[in-house]
Protein backbone atom coordinates (compact mmCIF):
# COMPACT_ATOMS: atom_id res chain seq x y z
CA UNK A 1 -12.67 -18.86 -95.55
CA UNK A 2 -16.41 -17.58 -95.53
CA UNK A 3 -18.85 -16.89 -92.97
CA UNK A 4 -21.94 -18.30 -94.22
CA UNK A 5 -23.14 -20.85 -97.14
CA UNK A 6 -25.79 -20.67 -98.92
CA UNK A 7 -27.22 -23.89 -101.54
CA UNK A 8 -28.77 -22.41 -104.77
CA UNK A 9 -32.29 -24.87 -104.11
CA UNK A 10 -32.80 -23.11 -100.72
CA UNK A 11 -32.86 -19.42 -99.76
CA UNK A 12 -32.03 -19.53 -96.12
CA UNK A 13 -28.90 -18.89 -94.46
CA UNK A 14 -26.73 -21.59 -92.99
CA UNK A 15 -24.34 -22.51 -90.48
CA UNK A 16 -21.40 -24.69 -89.89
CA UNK A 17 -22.48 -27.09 -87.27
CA UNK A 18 -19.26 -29.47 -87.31
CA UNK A 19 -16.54 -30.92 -90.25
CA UNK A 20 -15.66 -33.94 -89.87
CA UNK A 21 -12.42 -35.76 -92.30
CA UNK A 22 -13.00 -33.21 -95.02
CA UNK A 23 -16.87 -33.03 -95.54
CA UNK A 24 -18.60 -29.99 -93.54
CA UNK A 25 -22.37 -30.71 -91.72
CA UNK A 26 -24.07 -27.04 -92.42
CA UNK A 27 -27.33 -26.85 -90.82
CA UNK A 28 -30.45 -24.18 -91.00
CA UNK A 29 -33.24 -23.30 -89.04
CA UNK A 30 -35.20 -22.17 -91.49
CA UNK A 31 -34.75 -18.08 -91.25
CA UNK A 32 -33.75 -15.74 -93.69
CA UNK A 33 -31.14 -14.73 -91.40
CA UNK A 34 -28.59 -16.43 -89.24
CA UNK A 35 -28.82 -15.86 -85.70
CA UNK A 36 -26.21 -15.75 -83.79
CA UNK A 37 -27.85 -17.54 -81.07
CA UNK A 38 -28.80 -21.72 -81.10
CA UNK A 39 -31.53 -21.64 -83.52
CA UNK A 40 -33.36 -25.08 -84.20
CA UNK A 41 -32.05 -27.60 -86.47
CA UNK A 42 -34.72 -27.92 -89.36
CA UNK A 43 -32.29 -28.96 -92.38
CA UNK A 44 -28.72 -30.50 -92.78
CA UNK A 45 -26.92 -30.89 -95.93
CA UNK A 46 -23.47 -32.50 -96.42
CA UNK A 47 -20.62 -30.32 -97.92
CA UNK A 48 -17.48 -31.14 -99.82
CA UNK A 49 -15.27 -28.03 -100.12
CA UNK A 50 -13.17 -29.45 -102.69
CA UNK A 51 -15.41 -30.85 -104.88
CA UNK A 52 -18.32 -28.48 -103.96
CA UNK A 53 -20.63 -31.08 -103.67
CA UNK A 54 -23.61 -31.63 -101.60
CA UNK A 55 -26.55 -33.82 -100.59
CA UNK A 56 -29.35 -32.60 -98.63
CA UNK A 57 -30.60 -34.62 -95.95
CA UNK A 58 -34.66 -35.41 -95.38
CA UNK A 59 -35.52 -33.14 -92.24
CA UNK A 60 -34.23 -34.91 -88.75
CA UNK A 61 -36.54 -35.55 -86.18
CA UNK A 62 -39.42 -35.93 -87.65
CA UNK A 63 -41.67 -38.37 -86.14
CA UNK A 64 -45.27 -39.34 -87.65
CA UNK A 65 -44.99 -36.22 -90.25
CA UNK A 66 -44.22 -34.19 -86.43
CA UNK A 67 -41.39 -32.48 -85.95
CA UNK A 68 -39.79 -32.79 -82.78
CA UNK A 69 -36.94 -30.99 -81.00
CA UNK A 70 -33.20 -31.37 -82.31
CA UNK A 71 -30.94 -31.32 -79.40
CA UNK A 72 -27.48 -32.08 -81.82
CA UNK A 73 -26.65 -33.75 -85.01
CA UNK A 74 -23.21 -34.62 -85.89
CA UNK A 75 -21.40 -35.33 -89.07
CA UNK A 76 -19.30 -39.39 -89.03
CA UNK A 77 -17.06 -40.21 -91.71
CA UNK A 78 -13.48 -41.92 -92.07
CA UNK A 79 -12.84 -42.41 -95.91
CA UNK A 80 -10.41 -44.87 -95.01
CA UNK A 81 -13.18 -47.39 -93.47
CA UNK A 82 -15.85 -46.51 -96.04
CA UNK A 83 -16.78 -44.14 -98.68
CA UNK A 84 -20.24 -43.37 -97.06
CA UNK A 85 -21.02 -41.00 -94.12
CA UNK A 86 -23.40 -41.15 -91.30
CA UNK A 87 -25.19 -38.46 -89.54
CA UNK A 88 -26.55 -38.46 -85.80
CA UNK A 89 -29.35 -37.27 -84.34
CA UNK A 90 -30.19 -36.50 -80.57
CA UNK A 91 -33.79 -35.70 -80.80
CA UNK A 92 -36.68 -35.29 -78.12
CA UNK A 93 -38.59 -38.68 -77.59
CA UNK A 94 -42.55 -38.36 -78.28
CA UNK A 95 -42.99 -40.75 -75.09
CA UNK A 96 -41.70 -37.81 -72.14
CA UNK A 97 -40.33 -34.74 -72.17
CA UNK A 98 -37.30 -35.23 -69.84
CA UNK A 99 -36.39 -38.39 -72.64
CA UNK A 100 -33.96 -38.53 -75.83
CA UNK A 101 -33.50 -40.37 -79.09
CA UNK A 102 -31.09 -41.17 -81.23
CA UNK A 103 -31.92 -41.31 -85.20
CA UNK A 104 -29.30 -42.15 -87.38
CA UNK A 105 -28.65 -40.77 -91.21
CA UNK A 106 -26.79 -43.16 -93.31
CA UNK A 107 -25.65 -41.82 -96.66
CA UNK A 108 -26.04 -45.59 -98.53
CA UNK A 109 -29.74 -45.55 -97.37
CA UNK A 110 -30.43 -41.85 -97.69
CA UNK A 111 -33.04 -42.19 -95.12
CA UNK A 112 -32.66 -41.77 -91.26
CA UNK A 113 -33.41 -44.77 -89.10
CA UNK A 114 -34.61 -44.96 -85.12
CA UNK A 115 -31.67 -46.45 -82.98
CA UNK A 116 -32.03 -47.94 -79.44
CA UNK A 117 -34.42 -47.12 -77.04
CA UNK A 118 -35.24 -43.37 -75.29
CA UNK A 119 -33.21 -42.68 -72.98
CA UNK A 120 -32.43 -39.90 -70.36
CA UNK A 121 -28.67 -37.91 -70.07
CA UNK A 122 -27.36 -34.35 -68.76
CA UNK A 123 -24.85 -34.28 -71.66
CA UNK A 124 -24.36 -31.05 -74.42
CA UNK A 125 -25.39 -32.71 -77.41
CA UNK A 126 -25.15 -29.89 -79.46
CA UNK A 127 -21.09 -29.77 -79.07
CA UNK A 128 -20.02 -33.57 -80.29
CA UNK A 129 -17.01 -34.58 -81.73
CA UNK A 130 -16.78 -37.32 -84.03
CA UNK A 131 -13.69 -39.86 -83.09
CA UNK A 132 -12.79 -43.66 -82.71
CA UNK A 133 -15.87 -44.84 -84.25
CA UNK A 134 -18.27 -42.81 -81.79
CA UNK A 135 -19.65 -39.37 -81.26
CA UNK A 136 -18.52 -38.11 -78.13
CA UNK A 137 -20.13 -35.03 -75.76
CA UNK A 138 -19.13 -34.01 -72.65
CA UNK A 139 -21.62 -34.39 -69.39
CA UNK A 140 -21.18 -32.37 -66.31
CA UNK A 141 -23.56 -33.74 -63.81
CA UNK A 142 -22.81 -36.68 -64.00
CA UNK A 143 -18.95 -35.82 -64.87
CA UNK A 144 -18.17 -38.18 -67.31
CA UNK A 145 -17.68 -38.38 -71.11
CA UNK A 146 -21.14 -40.02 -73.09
CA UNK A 147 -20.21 -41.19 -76.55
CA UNK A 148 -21.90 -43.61 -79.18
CA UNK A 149 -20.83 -46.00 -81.51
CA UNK A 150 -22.47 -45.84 -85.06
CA UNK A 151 -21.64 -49.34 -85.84
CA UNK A 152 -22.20 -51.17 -82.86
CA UNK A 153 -25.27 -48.23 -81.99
CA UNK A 154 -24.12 -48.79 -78.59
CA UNK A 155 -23.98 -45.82 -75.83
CA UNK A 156 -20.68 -46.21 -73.38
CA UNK A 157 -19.12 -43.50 -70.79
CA UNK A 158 -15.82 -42.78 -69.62
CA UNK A 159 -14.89 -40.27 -66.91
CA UNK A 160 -13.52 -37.02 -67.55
CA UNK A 161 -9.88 -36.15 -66.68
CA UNK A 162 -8.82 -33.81 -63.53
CA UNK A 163 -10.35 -30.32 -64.45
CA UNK A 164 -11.66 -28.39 -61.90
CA UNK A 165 -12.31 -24.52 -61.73
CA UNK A 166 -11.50 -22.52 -57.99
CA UNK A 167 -14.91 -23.86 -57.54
CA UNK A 168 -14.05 -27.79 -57.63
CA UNK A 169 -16.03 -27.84 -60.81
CA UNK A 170 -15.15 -29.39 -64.18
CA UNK A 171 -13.60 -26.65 -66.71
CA UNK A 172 -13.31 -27.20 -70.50
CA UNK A 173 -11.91 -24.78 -72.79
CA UNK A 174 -11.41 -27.25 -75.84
CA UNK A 175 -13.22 -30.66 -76.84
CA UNK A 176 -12.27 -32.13 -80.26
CA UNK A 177 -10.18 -34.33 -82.51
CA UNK A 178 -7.39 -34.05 -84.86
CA UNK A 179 -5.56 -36.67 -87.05
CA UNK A 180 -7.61 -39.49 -84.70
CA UNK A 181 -6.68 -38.05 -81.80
CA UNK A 182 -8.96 -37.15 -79.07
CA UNK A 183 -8.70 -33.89 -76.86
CA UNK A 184 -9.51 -31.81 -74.20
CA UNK A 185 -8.29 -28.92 -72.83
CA UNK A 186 -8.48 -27.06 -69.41
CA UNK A 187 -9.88 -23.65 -68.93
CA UNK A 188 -8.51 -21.62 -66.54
CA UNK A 189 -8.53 -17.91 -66.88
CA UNK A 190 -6.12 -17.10 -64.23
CA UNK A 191 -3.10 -19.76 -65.24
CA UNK A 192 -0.40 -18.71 -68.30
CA UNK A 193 0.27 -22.34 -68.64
CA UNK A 194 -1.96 -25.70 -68.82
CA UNK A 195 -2.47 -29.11 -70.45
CA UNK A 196 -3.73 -30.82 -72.91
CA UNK A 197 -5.43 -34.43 -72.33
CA UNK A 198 -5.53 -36.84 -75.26
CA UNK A 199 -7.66 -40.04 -74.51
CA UNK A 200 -6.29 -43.40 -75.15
CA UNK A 201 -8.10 -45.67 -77.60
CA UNK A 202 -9.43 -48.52 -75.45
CA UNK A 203 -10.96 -45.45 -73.23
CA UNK A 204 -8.51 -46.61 -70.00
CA UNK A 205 -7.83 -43.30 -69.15
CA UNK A 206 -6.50 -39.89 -70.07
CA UNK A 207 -3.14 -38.46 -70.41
CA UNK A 208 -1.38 -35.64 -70.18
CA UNK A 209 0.03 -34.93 -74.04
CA UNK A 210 0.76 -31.31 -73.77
CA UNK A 211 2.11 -28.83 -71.41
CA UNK A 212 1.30 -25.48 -73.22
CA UNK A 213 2.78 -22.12 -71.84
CA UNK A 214 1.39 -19.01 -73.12
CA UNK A 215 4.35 -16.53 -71.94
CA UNK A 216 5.52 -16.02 -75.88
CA UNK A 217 1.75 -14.96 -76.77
CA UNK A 218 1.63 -12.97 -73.77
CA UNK A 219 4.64 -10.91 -74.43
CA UNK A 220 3.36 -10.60 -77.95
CA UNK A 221 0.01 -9.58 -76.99
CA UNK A 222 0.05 -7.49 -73.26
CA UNK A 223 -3.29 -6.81 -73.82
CA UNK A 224 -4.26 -10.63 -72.94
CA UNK A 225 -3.29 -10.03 -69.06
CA UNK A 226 -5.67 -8.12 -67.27
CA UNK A 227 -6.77 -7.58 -63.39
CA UNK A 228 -9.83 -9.30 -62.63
CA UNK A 229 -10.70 -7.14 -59.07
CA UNK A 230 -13.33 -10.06 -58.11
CA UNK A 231 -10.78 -12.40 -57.66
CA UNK A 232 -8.22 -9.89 -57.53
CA UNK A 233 -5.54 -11.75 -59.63
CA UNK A 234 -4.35 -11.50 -63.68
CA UNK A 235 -6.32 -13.54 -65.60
CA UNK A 236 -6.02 -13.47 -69.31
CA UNK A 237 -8.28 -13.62 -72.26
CA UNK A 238 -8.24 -15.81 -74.96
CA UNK A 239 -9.70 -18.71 -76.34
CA UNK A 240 -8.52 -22.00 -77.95
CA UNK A 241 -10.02 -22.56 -81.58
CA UNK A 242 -8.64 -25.35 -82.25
CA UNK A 243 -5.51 -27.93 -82.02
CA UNK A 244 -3.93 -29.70 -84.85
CA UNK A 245 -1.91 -32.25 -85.57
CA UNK A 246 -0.37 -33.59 -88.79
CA UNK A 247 1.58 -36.43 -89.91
CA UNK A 248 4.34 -34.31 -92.03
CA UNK A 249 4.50 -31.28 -89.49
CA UNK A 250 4.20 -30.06 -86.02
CA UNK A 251 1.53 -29.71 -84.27
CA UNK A 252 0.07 -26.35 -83.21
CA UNK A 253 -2.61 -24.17 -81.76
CA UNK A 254 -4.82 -22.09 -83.05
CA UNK A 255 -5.59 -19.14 -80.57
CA UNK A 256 -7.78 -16.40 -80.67
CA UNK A 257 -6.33 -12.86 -78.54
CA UNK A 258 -8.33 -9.79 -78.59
CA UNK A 259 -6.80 -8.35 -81.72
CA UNK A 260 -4.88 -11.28 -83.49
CA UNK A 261 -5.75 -15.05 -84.40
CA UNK A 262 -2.44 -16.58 -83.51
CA UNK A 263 -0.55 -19.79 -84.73
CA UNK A 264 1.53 -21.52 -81.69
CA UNK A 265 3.77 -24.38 -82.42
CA UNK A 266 3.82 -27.04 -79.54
CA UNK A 267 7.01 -28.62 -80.51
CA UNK A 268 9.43 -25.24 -80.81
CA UNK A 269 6.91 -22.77 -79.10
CA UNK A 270 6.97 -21.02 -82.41
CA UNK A 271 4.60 -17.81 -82.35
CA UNK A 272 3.02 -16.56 -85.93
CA UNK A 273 0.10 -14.36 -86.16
CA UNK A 274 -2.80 -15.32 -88.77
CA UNK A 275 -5.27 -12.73 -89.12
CA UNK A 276 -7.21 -9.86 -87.32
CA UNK A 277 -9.76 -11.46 -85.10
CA UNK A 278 -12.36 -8.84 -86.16
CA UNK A 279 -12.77 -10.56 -89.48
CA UNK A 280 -14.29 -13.64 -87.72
CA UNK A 281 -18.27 -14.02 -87.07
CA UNK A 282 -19.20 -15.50 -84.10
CA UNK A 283 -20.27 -18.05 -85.53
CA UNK A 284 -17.31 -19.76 -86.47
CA UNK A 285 -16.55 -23.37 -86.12
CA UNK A 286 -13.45 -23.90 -84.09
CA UNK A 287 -13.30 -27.39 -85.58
CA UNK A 288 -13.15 -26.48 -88.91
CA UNK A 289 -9.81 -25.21 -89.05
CA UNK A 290 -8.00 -28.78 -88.46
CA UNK A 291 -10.97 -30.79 -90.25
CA UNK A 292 -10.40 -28.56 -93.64
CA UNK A 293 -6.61 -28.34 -93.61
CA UNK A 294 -6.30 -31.95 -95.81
CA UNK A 295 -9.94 -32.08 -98.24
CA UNK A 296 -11.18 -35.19 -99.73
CA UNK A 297 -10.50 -35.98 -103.77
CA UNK A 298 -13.53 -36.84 -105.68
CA UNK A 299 -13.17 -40.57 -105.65
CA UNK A 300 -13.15 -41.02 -102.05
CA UNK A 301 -16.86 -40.31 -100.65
CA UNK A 302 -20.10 -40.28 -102.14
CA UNK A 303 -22.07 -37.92 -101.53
């Protein structure tokens, strides 16, 4: 596991925006040093860990030799449908301000291409997970999930399921994917207990796949309860990295406590600590841990 990557033809310092079936998306802003706050997106290359390989992509966003802003890019690859990757791009639009654009990278071209027509959205496009053909990213006014198909180039929405916070609004702790499998998780500091979602394929609806209890970390870790006097109930703290799932095992949680990174088996509620959270940056891609558990051999992507 490291904390930062750096490619011997450049001398700036890199994070890792997303992984995606093995290959990792680290991106740059073009400082010396890594922030720990959003920087802009001024380089991408594309990473594989077990062949330590790497292609660096022509600068997104540019538009007439002018760079504009990068809201997201995000890393799309399934070996098993082709051996090249595609990378996409939610830029500013040079027509208006309040406007996007989408610019797609295709590894067999090596050259990004304008798709569609600007458009206008309240969704995070720097958080997008990769699934079902599409990159998807969550929207909150309207409520609904925005994704886009790379092969079609098509936008489509679906809604969100029921998460609500005390204040009726929507509350995500978790958003991502794991052997083709689509999730999202509630965030609710004050409950020991909550679900998982898992989306269906043909977007109909969402379902509930998991009902998680945290009682077994909690009497493991006390330290995760506390009294929060402005609501005046226990709330506790920690934070879901990541859920995986696996053909030849069960699948599991990663959580992260105050002290411990934590290992929680969904199928026998199986509790195994991992490591000291203080050895983490902040900067760590909760993604990564599923998307890096099975790498790619050589023969299966080009790069």
């Amino acid at each position: 596991m490291f904390r930062e990557l750096r490619f011997p033809d450049d001398p700036f310092s890199f994070w890792i925006q997303q992984s995606c079936n093995g290959l990792l998306l680290c991106c740059s802003s073009g400082n010396l040093v890594c922030r720990r706050i959003r920087s802009p997106v001024r380089r991408c290359y594309v990473y594989n860990p077990t062949t330590d390989c790497y292609t660096k992509l022509p600068r997104p966003g540019v538009v007439n030799e002018v760079p504009r802003i990068v809201h997201g890019v995000n890393l799309a690859f399934d070996h098993v449908m082709s051996p090249f990757y595609k990378v996409c791009c939610v830029r500013g639009s040079e027509f208006a301000r309040e406007l996007f654009q989408v610019e797609v990278y295709s590894s067999e071209s090596g050259a990004w291409r304008v798709s569609g027509e600007p458009f206008s959205s309240t969704a995070s496009f720097e958080y997008g997970v990769y699934w079902n053909g599409s990159v998807h990213w969550i929207s909150y006014m309207p409520k609904e999930l925005l994704y886009f198909n790379l092969d079609k180039e098509k936008f489509g929405k679906t809604s969100l399921p029921g998460i609500r916070d005390g204040n009726g609004m929507i509350s995500v702790g978790y958003f991502g994917e794991s052997c083709d499998h689509l999730h999202i998780i509630e965030n609710h500091d004050y409950e020991i207990a909550f679900d998982v979602y898992e989306m269906k394929r043909d977007y109909s609806e969402w379902f509930v796949k998991y009902r998680v209890d945290l009682t077994i970390v909690t009497a493991a870790f006390p330290e995760i309860a506390y009294m929060n006097p402005l609501i005046n109930r226990t709330c506790y703290a920690f934070s879901v990295f990541s859920l995986v799932r696996a053909e030849e095992e069960s699948p599991f949680l990663v959580l992260l406590t105050p002290r411990k990174v934590v290992r929680l088996s969904l199928d026998c509620n199986i509790l195994e600590e991992i490591c000291d959270s203080g050895i983490l940056g902040l900067n760590l891609s909760c993604r990564m841990l599923s998307s890096t558990l099975n790498p790619l051999p050589l023969f299966d992507v080009f790069l």
